[in-house]
PDB file of N, CA and C in Angstrom:
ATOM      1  N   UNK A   1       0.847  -1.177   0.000  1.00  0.00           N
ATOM      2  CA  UNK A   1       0.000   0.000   0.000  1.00  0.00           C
ATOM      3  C   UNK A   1       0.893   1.241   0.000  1.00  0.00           C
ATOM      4  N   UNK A   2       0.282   2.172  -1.182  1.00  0.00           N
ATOM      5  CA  UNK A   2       1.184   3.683  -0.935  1.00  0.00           C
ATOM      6  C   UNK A   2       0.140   4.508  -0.129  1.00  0.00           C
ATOM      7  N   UNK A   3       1.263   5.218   0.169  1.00  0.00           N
ATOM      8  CA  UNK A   3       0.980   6.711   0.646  1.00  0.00           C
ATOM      9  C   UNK A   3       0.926   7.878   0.173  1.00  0.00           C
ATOM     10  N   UNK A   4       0.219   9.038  -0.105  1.00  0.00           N
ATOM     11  CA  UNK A   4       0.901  10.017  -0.996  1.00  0.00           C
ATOM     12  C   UNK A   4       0.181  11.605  -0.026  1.00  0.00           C
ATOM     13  N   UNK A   5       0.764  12.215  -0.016  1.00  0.00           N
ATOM     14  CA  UNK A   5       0.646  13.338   1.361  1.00  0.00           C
ATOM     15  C   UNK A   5       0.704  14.945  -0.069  1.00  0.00           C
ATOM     16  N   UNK A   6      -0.235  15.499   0.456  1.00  0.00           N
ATOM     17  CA  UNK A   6      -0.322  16.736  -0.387  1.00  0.00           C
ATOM     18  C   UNK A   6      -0.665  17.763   0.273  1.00  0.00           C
ATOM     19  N   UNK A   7      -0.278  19.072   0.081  1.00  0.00           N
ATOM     20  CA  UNK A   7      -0.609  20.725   1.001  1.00  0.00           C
ATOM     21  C   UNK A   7      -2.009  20.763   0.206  1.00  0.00           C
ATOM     22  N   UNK A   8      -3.029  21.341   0.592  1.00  0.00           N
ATOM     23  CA  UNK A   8      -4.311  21.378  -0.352  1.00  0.00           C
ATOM     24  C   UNK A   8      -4.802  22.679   0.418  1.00  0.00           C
ATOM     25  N   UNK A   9      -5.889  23.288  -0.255  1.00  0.00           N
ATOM     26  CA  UNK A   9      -6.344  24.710   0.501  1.00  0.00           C
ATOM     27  C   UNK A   9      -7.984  23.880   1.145  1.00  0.00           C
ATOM     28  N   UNK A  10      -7.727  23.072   1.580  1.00  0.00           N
ATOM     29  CA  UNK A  10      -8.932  21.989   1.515  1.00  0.00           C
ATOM     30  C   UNK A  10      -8.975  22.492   3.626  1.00  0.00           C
ATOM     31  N   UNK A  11      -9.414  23.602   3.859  1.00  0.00           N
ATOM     32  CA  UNK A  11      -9.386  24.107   4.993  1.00  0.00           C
ATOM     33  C   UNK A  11     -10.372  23.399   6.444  1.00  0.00           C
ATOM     34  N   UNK A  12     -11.502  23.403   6.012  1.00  0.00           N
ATOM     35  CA  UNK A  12     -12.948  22.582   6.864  1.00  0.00           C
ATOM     36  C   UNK A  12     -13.728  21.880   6.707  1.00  0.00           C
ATOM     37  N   UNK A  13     -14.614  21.447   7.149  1.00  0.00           N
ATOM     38  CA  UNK A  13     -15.585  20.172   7.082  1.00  0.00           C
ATOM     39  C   UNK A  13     -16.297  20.972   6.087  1.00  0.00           C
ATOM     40  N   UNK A  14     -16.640  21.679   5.901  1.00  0.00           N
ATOM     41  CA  UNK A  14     -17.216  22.200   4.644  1.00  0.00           C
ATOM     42  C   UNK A  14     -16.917  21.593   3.033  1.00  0.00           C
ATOM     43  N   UNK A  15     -15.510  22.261   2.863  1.00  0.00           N
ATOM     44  CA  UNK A  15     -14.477  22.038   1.920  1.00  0.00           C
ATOM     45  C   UNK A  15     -14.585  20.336   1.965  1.00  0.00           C
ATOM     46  N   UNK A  16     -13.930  20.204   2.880  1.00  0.00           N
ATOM     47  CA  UNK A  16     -13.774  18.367   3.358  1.00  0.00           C
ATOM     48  C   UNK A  16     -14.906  18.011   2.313  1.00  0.00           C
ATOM     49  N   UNK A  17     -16.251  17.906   2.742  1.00  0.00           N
ATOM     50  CA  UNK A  17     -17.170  17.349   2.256  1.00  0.00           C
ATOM     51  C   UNK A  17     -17.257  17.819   0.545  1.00  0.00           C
ATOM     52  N   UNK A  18     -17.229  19.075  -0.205  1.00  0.00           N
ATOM     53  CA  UNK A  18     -17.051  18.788  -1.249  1.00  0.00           C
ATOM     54  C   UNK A  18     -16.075  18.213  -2.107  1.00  0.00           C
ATOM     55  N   UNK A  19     -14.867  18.046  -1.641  1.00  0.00           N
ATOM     56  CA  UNK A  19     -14.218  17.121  -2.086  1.00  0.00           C
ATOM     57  C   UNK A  19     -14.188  15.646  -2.024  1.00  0.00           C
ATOM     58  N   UNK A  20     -14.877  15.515  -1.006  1.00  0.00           N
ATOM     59  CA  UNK A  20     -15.186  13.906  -0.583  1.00  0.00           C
ATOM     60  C   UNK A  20     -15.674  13.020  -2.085  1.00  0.00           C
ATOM     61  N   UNK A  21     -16.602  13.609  -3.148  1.00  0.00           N
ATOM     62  CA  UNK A  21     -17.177  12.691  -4.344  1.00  0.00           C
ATOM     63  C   UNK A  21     -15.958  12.761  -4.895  1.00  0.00           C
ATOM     64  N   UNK A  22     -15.367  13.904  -5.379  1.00  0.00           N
ATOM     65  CA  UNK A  22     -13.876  13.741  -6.220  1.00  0.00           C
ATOM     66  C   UNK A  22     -12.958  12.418  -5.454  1.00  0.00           C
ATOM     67  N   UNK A  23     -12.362  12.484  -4.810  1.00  0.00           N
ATOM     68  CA  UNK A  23     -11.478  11.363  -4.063  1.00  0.00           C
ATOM     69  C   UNK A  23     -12.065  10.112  -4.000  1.00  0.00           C
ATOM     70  N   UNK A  24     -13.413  10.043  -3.612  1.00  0.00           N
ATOM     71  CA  UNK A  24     -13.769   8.933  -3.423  1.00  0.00           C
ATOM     72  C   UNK A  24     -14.647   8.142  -4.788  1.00  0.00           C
ATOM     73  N   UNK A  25     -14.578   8.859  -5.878  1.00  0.00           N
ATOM     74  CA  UNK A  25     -14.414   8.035  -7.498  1.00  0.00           C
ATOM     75  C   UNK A  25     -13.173   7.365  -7.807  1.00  0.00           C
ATOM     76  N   UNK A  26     -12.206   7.567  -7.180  1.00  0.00           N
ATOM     77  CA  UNK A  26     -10.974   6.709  -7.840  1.00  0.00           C
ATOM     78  C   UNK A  26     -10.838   5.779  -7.128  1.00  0.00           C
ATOM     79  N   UNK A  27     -10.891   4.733  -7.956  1.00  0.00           N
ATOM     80  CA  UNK A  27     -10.929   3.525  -7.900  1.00  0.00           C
ATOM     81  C   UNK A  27      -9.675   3.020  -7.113  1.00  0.00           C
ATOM     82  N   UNK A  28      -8.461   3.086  -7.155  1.00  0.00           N
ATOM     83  CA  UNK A  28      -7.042   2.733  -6.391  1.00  0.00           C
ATOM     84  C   UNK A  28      -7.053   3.239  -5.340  1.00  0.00           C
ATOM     85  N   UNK A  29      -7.622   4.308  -4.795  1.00  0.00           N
ATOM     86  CA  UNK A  29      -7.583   5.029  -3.063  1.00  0.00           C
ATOM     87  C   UNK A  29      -8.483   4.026  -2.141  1.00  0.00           C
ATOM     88  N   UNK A  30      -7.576   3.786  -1.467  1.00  0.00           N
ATOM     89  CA  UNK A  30      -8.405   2.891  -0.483  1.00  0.00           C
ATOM     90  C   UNK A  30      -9.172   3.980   0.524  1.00  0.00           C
ATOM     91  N   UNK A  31      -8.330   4.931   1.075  1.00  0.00           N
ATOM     92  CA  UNK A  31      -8.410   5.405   2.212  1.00  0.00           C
ATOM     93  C   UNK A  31      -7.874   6.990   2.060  1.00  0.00           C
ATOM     94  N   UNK A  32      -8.780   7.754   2.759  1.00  0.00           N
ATOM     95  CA  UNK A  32      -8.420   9.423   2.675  1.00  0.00           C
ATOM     96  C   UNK A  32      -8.782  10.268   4.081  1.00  0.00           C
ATOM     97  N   UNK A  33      -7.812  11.252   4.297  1.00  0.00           N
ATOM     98  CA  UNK A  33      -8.036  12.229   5.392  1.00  0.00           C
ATOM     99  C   UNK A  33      -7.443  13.416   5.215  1.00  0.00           C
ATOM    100  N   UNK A  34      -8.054  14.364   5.999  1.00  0.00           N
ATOM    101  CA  UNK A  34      -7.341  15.502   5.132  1.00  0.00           C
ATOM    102  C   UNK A  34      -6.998  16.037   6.870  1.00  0.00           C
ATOM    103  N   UNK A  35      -5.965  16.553   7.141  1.00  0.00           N
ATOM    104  CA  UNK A  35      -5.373  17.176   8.619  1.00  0.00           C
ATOM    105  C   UNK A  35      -5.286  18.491   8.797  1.00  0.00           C
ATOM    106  N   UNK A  36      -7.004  19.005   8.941  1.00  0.00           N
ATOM    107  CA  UNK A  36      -7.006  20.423   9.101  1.00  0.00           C
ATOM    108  C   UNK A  36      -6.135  21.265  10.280  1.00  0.00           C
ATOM    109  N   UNK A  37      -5.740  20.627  10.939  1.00  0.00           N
ATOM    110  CA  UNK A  37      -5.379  20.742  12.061  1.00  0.00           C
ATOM    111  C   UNK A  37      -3.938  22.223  11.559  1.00  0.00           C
ATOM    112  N   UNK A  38      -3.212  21.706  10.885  1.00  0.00           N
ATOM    113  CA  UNK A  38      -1.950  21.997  10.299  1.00  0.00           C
ATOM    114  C   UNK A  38      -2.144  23.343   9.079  1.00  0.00           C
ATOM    115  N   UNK A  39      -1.263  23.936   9.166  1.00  0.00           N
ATOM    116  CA  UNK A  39      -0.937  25.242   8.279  1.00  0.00           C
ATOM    117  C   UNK A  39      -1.643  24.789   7.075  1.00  0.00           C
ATOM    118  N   UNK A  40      -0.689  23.288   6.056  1.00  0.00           N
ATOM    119  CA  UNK A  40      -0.819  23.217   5.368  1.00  0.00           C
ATOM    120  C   UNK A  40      -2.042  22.433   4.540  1.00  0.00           C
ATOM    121  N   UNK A  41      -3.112  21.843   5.519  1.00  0.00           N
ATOM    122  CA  UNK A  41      -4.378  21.105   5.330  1.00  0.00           C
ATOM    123  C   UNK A  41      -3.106  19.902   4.675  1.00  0.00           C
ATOM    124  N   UNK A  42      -2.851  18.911   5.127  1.00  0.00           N
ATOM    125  CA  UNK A  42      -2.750  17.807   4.630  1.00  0.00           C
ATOM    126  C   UNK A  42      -3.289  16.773   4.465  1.00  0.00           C
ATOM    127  N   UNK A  43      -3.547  16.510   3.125  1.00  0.00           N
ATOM    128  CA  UNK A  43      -4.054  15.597   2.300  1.00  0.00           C
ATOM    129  C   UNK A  43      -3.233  14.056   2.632  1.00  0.00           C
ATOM    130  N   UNK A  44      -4.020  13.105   3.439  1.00  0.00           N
ATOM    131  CA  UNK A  44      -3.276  11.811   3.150  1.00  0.00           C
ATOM    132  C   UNK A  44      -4.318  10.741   2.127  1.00  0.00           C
ATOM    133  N   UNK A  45      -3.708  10.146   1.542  1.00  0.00           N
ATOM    134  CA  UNK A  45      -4.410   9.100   0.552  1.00  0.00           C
ATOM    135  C   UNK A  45      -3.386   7.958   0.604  1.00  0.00           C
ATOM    136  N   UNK A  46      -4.023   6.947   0.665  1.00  0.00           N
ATOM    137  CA  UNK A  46      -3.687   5.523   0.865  1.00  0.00           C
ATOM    138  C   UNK A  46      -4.306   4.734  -0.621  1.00  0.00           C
ATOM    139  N   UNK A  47      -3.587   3.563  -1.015  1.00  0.00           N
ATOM    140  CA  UNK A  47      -4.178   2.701  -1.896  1.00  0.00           C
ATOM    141  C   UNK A  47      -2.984   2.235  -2.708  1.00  0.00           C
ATOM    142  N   UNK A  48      -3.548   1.192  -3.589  1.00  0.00           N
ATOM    143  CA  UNK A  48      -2.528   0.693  -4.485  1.00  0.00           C
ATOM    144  C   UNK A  48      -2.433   1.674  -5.992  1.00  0.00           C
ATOM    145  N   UNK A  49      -1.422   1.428  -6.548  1.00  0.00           N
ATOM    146  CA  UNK A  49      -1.217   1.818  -7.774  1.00  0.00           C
ATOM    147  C   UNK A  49      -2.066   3.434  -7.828  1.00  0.00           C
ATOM    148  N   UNK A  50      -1.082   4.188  -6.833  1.00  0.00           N
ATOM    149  CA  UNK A  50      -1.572   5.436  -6.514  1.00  0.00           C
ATOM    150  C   UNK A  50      -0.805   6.239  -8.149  1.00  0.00           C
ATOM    151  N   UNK A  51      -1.777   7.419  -8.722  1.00  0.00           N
ATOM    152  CA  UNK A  51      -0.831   8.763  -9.586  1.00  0.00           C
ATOM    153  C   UNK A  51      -1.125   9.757  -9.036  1.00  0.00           C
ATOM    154  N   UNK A  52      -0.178  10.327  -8.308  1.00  0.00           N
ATOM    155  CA  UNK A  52      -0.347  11.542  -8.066  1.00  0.00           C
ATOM    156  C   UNK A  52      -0.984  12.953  -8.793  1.00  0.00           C
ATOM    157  N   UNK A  53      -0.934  12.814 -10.179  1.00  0.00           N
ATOM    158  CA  UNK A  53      -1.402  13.468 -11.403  1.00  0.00           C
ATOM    159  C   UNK A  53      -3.378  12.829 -11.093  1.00  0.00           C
ATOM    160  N   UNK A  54      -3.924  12.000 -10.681  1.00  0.00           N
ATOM    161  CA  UNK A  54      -5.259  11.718 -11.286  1.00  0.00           C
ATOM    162  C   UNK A  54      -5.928  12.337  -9.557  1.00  0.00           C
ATOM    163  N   UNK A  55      -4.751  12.003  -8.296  1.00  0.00           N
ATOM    164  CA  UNK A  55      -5.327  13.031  -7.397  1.00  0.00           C
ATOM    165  C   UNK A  55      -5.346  14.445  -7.625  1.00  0.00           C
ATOM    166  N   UNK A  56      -4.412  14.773  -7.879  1.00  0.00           N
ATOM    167  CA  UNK A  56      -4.267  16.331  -8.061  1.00  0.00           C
ATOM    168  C   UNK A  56      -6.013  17.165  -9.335  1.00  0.00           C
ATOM    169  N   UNK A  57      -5.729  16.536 -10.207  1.00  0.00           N
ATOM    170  CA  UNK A  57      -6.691  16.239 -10.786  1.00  0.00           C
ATOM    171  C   UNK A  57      -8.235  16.470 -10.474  1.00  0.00           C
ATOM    172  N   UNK A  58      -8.679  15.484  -9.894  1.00  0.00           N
ATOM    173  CA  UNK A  58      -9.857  15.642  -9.050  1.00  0.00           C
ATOM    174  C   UNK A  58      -9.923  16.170  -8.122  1.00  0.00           C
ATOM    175  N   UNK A  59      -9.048  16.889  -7.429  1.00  0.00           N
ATOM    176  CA  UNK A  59      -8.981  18.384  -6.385  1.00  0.00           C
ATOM    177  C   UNK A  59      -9.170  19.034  -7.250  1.00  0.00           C
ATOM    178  N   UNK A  60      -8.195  19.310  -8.498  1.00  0.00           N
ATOM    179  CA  UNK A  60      -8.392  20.657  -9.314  1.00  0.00           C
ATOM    180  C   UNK A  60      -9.990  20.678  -9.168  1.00  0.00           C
ATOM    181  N   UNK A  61     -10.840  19.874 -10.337  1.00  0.00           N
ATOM    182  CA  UNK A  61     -11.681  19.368 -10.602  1.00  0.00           C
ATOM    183  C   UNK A  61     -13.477  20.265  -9.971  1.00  0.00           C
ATOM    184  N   UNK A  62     -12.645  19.722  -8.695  1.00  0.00           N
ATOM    185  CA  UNK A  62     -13.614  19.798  -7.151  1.00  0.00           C
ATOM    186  C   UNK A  62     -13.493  21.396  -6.678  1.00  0.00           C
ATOM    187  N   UNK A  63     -12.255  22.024  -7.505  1.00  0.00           N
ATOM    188  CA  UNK A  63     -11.938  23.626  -6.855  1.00  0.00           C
ATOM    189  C   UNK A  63     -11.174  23.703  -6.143  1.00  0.00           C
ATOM    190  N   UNK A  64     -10.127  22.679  -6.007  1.00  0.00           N
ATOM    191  CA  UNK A  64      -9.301  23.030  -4.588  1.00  0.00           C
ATOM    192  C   UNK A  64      -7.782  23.277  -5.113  1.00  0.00           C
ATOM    193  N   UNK A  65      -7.053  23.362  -4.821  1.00  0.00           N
ATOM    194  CA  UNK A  65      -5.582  23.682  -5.390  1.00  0.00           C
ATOM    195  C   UNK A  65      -4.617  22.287  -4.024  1.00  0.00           C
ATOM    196  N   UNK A  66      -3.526  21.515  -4.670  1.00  0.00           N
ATOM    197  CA  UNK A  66      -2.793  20.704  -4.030  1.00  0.00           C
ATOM    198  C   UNK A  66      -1.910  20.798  -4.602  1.00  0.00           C
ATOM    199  N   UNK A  67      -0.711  20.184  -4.052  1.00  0.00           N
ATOM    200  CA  UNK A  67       1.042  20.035  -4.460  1.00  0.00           C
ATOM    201  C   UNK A  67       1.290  19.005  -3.470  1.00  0.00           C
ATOM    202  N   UNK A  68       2.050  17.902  -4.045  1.00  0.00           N
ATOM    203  CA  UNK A  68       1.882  16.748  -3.654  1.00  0.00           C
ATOM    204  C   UNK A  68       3.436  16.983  -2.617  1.00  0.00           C
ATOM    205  N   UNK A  69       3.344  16.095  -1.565  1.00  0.00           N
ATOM    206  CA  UNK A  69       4.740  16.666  -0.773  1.00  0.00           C
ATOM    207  C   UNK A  69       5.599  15.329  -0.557  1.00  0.00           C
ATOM    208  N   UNK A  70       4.645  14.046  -0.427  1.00  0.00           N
ATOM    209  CA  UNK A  70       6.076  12.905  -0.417  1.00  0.00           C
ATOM    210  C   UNK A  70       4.706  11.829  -1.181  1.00  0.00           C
ATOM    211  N   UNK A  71       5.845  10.627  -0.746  1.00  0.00           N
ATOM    212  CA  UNK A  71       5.444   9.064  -1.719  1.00  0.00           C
ATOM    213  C   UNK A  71       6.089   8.465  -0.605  1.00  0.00           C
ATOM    214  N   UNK A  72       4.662   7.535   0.408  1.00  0.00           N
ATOM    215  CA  UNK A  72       5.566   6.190   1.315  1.00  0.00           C
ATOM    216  C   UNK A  72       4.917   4.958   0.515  1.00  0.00           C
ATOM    217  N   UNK A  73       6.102   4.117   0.575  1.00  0.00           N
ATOM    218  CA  UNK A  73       5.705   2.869  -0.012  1.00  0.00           C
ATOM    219  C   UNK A  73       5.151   1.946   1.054  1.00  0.00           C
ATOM    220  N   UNK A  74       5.888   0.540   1.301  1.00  0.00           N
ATOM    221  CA  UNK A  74       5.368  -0.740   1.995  1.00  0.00           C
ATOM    222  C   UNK A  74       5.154  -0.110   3.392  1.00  0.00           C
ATOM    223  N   UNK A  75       4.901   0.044   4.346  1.00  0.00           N
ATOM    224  CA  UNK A  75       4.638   0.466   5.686  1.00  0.00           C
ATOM    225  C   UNK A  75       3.965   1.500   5.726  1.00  0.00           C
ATOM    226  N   UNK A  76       3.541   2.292   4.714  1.00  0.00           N
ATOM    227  CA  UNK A  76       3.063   3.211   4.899  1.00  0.00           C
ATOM    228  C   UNK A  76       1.305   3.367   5.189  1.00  0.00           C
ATOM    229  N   UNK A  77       1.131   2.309   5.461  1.00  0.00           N
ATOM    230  CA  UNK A  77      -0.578   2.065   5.493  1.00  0.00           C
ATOM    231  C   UNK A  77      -1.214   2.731   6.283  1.00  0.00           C
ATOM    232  N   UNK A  78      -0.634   2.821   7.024  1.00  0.00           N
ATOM    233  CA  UNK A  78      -1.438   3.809   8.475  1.00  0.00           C
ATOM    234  C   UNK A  78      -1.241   5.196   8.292  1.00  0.00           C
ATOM    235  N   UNK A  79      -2.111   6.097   8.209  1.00  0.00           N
ATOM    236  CA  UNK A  79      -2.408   7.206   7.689  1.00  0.00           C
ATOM    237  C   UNK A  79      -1.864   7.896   9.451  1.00  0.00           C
TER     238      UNK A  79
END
């Protein structure tokens, strides 16, 4: 399972929720959270045969702006 971690302007449960249909159409994401908590709203996404290009994508998509910040491979399952 990958990991893939992104800055997003994806700020509150508001936001949260319209992005929720975008993310959750792709088929390879197992698993998503976004960590309002933090400056940068981080985006975590979990799943196999992750592209960073088809997330980014469906944020654009949804209205949100992201920049992807790392890639964990085997251990990285736990968000």
């Amino acid at each position: 399972m990958e990991v893939l971690k992104f800055k997003t302007n994806i700020s509150d449960d508001r936001r949260m929720a319209k992005a929720a249909p975008f993310l959750d159409k792709l088929d390879e994401v197992v698993h998503w959270e976004i960590d309002t908590s933090t400056e940068e709203n981080i985006l975590s996404v979990a799943g196999k045969g992750l592209d960073p290009q088809r997330v980014e994508n469906a944020l654009r998509e949804a209205g949100f702006t992201s920049e992807i910040l790392r890639i964990q491979g085997i251990g990285g399952e736990s968000l």
